[in-house]
Protein backbone atom coordinates (compact mmCIF):
# COMPACT_ATOMS: atom_id res chain seq x y z
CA UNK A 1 41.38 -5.86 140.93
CA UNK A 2 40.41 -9.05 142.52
CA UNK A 3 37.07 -11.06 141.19
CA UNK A 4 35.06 -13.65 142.84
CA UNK A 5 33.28 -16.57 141.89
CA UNK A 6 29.75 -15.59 140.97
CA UNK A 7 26.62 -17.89 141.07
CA UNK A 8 23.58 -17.23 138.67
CA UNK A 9 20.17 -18.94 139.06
CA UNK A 10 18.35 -19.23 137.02
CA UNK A 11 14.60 -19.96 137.40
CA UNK A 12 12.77 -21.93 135.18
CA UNK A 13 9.38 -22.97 136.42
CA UNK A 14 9.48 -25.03 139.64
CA UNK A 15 12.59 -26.01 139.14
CA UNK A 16 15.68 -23.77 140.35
CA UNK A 17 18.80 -25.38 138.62
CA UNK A 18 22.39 -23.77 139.59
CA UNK A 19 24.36 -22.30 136.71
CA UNK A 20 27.53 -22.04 138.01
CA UNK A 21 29.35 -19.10 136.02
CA UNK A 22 33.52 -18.49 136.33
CA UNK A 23 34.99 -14.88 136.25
CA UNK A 24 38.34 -14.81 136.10
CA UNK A 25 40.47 -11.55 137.47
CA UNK A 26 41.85 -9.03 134.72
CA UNK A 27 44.59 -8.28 137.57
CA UNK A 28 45.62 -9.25 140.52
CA UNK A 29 47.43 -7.66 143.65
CA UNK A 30 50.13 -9.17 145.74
CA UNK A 31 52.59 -8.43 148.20
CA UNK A 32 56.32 -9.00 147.89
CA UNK A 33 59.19 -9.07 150.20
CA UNK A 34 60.38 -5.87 151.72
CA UNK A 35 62.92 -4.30 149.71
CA UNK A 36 66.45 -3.45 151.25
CA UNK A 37 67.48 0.13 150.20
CA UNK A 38 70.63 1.52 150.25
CA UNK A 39 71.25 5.77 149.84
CA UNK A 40 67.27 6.38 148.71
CA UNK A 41 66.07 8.73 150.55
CA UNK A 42 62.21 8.75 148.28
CA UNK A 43 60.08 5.78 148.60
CA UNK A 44 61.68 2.82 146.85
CA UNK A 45 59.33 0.17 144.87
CA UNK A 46 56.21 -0.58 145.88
CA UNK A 47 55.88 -3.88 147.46
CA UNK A 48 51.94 -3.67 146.34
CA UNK A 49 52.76 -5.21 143.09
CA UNK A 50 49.56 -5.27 140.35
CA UNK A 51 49.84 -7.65 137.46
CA UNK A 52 47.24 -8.61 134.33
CA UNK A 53 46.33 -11.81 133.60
CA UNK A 54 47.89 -11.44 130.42
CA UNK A 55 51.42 -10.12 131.60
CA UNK A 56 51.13 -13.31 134.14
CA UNK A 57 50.51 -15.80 131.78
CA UNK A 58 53.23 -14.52 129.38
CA UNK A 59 55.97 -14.52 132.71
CA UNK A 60 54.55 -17.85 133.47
CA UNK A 61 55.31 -19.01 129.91
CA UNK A 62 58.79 -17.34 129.62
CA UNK A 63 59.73 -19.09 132.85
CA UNK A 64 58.81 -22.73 131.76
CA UNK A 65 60.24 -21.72 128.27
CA UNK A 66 63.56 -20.94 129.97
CA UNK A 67 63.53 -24.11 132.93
CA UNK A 68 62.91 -26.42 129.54
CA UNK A 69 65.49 -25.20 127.51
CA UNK A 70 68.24 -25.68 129.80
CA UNK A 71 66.72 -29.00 131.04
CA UNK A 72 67.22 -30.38 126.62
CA UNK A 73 70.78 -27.88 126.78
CA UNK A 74 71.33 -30.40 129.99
CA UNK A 75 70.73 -33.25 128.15
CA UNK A 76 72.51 -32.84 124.98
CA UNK A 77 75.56 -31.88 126.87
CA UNK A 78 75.59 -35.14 128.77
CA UNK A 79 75.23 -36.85 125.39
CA UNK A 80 78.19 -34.46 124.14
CA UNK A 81 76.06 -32.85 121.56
CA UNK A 82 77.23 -29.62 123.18
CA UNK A 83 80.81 -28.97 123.97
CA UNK A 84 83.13 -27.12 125.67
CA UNK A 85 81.49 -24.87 128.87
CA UNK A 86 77.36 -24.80 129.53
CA UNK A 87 76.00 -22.60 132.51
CA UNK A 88 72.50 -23.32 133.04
CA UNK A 89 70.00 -20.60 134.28
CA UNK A 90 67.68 -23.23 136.15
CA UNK A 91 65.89 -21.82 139.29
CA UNK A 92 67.21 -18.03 138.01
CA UNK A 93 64.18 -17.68 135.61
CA UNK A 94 62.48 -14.84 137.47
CA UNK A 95 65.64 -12.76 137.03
CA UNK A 96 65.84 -12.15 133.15
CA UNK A 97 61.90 -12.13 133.40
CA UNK A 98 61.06 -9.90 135.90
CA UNK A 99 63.95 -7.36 134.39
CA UNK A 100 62.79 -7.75 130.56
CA UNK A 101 59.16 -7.14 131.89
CA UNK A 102 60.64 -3.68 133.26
CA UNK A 103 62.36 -2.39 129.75
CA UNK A 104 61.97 -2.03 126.60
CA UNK A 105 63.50 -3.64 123.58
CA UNK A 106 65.67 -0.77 122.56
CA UNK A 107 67.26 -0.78 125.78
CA UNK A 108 70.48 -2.78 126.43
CA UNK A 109 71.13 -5.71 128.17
CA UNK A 110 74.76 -7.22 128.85
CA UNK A 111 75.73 -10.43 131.03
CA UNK A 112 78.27 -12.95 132.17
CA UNK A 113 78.07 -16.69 130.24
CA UNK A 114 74.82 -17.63 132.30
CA UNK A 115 73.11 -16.37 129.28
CA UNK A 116 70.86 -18.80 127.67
CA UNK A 117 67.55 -17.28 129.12
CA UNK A 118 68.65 -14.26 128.64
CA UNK A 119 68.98 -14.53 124.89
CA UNK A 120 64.95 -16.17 124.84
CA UNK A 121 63.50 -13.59 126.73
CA UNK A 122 65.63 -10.64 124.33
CA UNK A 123 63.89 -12.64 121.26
CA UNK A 124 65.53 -15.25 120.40
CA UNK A 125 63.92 -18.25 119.87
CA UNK A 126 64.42 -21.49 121.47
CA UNK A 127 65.83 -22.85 117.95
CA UNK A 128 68.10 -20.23 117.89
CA UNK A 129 69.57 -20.66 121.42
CA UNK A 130 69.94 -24.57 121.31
CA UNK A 131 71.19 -24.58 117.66
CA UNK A 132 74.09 -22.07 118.72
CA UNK A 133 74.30 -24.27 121.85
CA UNK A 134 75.27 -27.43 119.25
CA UNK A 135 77.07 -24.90 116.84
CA UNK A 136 74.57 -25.47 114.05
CA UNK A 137 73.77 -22.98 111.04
CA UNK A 138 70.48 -21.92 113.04
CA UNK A 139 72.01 -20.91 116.10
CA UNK A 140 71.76 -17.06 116.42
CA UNK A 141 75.49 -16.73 115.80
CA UNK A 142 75.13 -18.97 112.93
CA UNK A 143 76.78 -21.74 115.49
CA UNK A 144 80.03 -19.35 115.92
CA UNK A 145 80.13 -18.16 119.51
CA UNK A 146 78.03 -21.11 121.62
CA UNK A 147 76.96 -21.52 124.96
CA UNK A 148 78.79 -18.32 126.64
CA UNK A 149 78.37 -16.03 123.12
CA UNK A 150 74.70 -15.73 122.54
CA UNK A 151 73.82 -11.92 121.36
CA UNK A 152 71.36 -10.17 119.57
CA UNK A 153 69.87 -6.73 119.40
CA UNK A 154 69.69 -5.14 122.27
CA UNK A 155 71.80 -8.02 123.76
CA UNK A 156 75.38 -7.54 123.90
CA UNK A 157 76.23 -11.12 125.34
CA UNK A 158 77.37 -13.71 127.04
CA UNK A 159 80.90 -12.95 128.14
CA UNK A 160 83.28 -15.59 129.61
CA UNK A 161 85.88 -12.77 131.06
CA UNK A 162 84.66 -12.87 134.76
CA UNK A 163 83.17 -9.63 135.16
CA UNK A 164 84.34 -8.28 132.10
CA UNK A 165 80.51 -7.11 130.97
CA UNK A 166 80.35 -4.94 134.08
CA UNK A 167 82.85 -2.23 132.44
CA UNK A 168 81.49 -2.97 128.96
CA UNK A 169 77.90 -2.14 130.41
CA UNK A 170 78.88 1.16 131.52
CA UNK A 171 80.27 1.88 128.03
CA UNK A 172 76.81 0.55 126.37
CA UNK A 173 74.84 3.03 129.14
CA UNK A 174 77.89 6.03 128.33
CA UNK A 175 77.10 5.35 124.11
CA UNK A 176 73.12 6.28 124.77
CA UNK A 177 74.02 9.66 127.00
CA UNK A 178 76.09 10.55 123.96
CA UNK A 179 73.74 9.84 121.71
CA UNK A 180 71.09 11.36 123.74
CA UNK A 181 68.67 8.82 124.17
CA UNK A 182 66.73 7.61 126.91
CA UNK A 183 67.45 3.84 126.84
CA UNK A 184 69.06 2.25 129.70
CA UNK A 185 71.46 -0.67 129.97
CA UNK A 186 70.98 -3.33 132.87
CA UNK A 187 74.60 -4.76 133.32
CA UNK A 188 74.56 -8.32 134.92
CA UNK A 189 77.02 -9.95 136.99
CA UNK A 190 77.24 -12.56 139.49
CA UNK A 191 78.20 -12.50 143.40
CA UNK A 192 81.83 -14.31 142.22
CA UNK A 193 82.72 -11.26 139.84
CA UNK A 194 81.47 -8.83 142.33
CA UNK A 195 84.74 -8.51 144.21
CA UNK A 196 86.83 -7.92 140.59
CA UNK A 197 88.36 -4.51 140.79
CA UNK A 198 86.84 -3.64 137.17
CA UNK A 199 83.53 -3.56 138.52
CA UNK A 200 84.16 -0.83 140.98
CA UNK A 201 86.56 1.21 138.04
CA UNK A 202 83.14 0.93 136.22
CA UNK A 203 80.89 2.25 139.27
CA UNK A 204 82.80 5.27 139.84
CA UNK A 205 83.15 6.30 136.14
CA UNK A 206 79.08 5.59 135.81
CA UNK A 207 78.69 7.98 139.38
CA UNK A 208 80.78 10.40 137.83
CA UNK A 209 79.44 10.89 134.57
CA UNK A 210 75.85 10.13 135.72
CA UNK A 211 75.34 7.12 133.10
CA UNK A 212 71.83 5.16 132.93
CA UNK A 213 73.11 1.95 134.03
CA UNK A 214 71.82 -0.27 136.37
CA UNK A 215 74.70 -2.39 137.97
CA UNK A 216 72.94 -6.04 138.84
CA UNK A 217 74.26 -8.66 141.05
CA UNK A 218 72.56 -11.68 140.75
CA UNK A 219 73.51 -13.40 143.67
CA UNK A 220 73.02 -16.69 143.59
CA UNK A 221 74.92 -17.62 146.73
CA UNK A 222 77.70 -19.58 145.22
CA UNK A 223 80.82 -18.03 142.68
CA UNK A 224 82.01 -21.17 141.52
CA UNK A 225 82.30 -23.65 144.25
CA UNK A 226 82.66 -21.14 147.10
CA UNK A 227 79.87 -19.40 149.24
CA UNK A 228 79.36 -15.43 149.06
CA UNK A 229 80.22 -15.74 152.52
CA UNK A 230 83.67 -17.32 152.04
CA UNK A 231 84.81 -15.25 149.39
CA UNK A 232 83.52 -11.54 150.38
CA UNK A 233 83.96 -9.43 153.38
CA UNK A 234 80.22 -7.78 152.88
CA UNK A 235 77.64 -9.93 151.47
CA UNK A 236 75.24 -7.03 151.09
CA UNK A 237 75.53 -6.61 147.03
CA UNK A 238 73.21 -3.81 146.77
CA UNK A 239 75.04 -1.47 149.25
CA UNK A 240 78.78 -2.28 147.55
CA UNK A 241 78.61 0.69 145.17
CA UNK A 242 78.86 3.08 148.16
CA UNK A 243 77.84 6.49 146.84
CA UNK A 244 75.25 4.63 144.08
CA UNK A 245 71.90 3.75 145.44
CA UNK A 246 70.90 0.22 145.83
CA UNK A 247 68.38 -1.79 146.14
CA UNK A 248 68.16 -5.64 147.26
CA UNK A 249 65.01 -7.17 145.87
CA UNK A 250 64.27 -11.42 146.29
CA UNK A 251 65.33 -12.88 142.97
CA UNK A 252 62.82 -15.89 143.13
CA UNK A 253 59.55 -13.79 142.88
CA UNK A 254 58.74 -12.25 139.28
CA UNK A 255 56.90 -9.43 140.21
CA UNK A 256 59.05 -7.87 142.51
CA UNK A 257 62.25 -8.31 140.47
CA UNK A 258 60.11 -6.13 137.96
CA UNK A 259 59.07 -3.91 140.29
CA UNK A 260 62.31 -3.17 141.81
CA UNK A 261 64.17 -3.04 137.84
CA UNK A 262 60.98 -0.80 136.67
CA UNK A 263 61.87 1.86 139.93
CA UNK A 264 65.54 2.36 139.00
CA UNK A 265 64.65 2.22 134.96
CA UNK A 266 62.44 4.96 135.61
CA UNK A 267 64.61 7.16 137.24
CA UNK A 268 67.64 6.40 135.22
CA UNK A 269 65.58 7.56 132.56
CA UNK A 270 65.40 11.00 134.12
CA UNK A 271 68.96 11.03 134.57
CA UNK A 272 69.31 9.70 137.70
CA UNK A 273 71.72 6.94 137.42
CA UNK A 274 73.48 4.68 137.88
CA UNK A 275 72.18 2.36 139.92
CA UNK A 276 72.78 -0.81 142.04
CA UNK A 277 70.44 -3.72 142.62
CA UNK A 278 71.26 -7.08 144.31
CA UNK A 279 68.76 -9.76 143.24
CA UNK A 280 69.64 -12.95 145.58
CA UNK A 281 68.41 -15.74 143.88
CA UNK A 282 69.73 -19.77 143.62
CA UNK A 283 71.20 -22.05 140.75
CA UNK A 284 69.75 -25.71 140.90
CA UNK A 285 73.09 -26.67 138.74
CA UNK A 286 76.16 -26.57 139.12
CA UNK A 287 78.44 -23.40 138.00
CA UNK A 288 78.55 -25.38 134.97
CA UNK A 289 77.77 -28.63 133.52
CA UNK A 290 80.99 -29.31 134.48
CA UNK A 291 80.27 -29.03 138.26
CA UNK A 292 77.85 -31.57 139.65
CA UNK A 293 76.81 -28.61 142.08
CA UNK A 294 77.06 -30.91 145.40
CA UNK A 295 80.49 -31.05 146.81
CA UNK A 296 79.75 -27.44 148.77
CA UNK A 297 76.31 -28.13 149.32
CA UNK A 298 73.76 -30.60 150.13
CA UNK A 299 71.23 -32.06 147.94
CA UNK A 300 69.17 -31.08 150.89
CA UNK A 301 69.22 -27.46 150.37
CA UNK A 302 68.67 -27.99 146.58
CA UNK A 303 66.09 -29.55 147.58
CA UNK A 304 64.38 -27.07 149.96
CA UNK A 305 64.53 -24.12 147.54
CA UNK A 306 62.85 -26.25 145.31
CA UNK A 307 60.25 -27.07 147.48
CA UNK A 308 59.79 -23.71 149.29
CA UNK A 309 61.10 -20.92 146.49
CA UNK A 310 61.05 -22.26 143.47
CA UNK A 311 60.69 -19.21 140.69
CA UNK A 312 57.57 -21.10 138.79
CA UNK A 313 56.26 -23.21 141.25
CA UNK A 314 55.22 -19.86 143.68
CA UNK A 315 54.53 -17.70 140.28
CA UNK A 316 51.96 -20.32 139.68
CA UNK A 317 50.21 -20.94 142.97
CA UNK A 318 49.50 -17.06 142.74
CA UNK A 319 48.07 -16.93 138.98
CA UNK A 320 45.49 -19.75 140.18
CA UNK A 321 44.97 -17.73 144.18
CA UNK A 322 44.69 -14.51 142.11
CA UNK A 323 42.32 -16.32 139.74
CA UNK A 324 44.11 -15.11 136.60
CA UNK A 325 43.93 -18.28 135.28
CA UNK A 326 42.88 -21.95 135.15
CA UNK A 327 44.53 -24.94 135.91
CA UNK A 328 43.78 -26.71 132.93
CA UNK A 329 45.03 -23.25 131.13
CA UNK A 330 48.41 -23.48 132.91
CA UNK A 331 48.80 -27.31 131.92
CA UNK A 332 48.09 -26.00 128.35
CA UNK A 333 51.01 -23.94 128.43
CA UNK A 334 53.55 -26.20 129.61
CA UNK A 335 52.02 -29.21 126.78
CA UNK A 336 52.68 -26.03 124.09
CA UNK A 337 56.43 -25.42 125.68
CA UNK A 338 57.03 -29.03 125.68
CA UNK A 339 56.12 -29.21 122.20
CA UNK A 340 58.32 -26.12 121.01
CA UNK A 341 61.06 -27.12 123.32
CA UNK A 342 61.49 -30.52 121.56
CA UNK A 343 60.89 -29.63 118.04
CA UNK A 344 63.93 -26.70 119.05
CA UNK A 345 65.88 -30.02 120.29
CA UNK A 346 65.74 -31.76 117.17
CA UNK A 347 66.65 -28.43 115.18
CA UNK A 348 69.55 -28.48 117.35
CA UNK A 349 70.74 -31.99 116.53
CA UNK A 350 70.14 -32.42 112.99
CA UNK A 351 70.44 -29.11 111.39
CA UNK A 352 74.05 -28.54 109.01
CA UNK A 353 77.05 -27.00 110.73
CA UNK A 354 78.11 -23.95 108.94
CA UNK A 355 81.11 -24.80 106.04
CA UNK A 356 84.26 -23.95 106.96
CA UNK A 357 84.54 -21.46 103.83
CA UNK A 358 82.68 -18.96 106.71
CA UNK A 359 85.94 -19.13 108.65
CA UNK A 360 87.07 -15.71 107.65
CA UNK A 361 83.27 -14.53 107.13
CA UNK A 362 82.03 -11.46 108.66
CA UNK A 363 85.15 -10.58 110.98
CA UNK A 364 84.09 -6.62 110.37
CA UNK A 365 80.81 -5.18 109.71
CA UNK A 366 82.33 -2.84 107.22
CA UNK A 367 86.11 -3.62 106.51
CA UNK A 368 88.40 -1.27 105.15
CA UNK A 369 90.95 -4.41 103.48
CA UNK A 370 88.93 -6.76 101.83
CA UNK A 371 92.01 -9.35 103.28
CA UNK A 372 92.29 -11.19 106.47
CA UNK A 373 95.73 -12.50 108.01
CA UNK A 374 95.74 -16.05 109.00
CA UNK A 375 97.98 -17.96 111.41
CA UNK A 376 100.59 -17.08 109.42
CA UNK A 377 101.93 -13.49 107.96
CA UNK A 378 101.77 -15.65 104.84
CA UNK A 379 98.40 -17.05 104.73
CA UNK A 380 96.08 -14.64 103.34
CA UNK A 381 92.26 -14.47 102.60
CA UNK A 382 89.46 -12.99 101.57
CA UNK A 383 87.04 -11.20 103.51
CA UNK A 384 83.64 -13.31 103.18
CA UNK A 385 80.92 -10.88 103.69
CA UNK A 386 77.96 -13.29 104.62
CA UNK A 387 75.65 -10.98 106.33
CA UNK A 388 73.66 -13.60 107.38
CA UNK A 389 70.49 -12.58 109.59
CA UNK A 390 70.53 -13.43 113.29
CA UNK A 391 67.99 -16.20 113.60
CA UNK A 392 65.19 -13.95 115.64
């Protein structure tokens, strides 16, 4: 509910000074883009969306958490403290938050190798995602997997096979139908793997079987180097799982990404799934560090979304319209990121890698043969049971 500025007077004598007093709204209301539905025949989300001044300034947080990560995972890859392939999640930050903000932590969440924000907003901390970035002893593999194997609980990666995670997804959702529980898994994949024939293998066994999954193309206009509308016949995500409802939702505004996730949580929780949701969003990188992001598209149009739809900038113009919060509060935020973003940084530089006697450590959670085969049918080892905890 919306609260205005109040003024109190207070009188004193003759004099009448002004005491200026500032309420600030518990909630606020906006309204987001229309929604695109595909085989719903009920109302789809609401595009009222209601959020606290509490849940704001937490998204708001989360966001600038995730846009200054990947600007220090940019950084240290340029200086070749991080090797091998980085995919950076800039300008996609509304995505993993909105979603998260929708579920709960004993759901399941499973992506492609754009997974660095992912991994913060699933719990772990920035620490844990730059030191695995690095492949130091506090990443939250312990350094092992890097920039495209980040897991946790209730995070089943960070996988590099393109649209491997979409099959794998439907097996996480088919494991909590078995088990009878009510979690659902959100299973994330980009516009490039949409067109992999795996993905529709997985639709049709999650239609068939009725599993609480929620198939999620985050479509961020370009698979690689080439344009959605270069590389696929139908550009409309959300309707591509035919017989599964969809729903298309704009991927650069917070509150309706969880509006739109909360809707088909909800009813896959009844037993209504699966479902399919298109979130179109952008990527202010390239596909990976690798890519300077510019030879298909203009630094113009980089530019634009930036100006016009940038994820934080627009989440922030409405805390301060909605009066949620200050400007000098929002400024106090990003000075507290900065702070725990660079202290993260240095973690990630200087901490020890892990010794190399944690080769053959934890290969099974609980191995039958206590020996391990090495590149040879001759080279032999012990199982190392480290059981190290993930660094949450």
């Amino acid at each position: 509910m919306h609260s205005t500025l109040r003024q109190c007077v207070a009188i004193t004598g003759r004099r009448l000074p002004i005491v200026v007093q500032q309420r600030y709204a518990s909630e606020a209301s906006f309204q987001t883009k229309p929604y695109k539905l595909h085989k719903i025949n009920e109302d789809g989300p609401s595009t009222s969306v209601t959020v606290t001044a509490e849940d704001a300034l937490k998204f708001y947080r989360q966001m600038v958490v995730i846009r200054r990560m990947e600007t220090a995972a940019n950084a240290m890859y340029k200086s070749k403290l991080i090797r091998g392939f980085c995919h950076l999640y800039s300008g996609q930050e509304a995505c993993a938050v909105g979603m998260e903000a929708a579920i709960r932590p004993d759901d399941g969440v499973i992506t492609a190798y754009r997974a660095h924000g992912w991994a913060y907003v699933r719990g772990v901390p920035v620490k844990g995602v730059l030191g695995e970035l690095t492949g130091r002893n506090i990443g939250c593999a312990r350094g092992k997997g890097g920039s495209m194997h980040v897991y946790c609980p209730g995070f089943y990666g960070g996988n590099g096979i393109v649209g491997a995670q979409v099959p794998l997804g439907a097996g996480v959702a088919l494991s909590y139908k078995y088990r009878g529980t009510d979690n659902v898994c959100l299973s994330l994949y980009g516009d490039g793997a949409a067109n992999q024939g795996q993905v529709f293998e997985a639709y049709n066994m999650a239609k068939l079987w009725k599993l609480p999954v929620i198939f999620i193309c985050e479509n961020n206009g370009y698979g690689m180097g080439t344009s959605a509308e270069r590389a696929a016949a139908s550009t409309e995500y959300y309707t591509r799982g035919d017989y599964i409802p969809g729903i298309w939702v704009d991927g650069m505004d917070v509150l309706a990404v969880r509006e739109a996730t909360r809707f088909a949580v909800e009813n896959c929780r009844k037993g209504n799934g699966p479902y399919v949701m298109e979130i179109a969003t952008y990527r202010y990188h390239g596909h990976s560090m690798s890519d300077p992001g510019t030879s298909y598209r203009t630094r113009e149009e980089i530019q634009e979304v930036r100006q016009s739809r940038d994820p934080i900038t627009s989440f922030k113009d409405r805390i301060l319209s909605g009066g949620l919060a200050t400007s000098e509060q929002l400024k106090e935020i990003d000075q507290e990121v900065r702070k725990e973003v660079d202290e993260a940084t240095e973690l990630a530089k200087t901490s020890p890698e892990i010794g190399l006697e944690e080769l053959y450590g934890d290969v099974y959670a609980t191995p039958i043969e206590t020996k391990i085969r090495g590149i040879t049918p001759f080279d032999i080892h012990d199982h190392l049971p480290i059981n190290k905890p993930i660094n949450i």
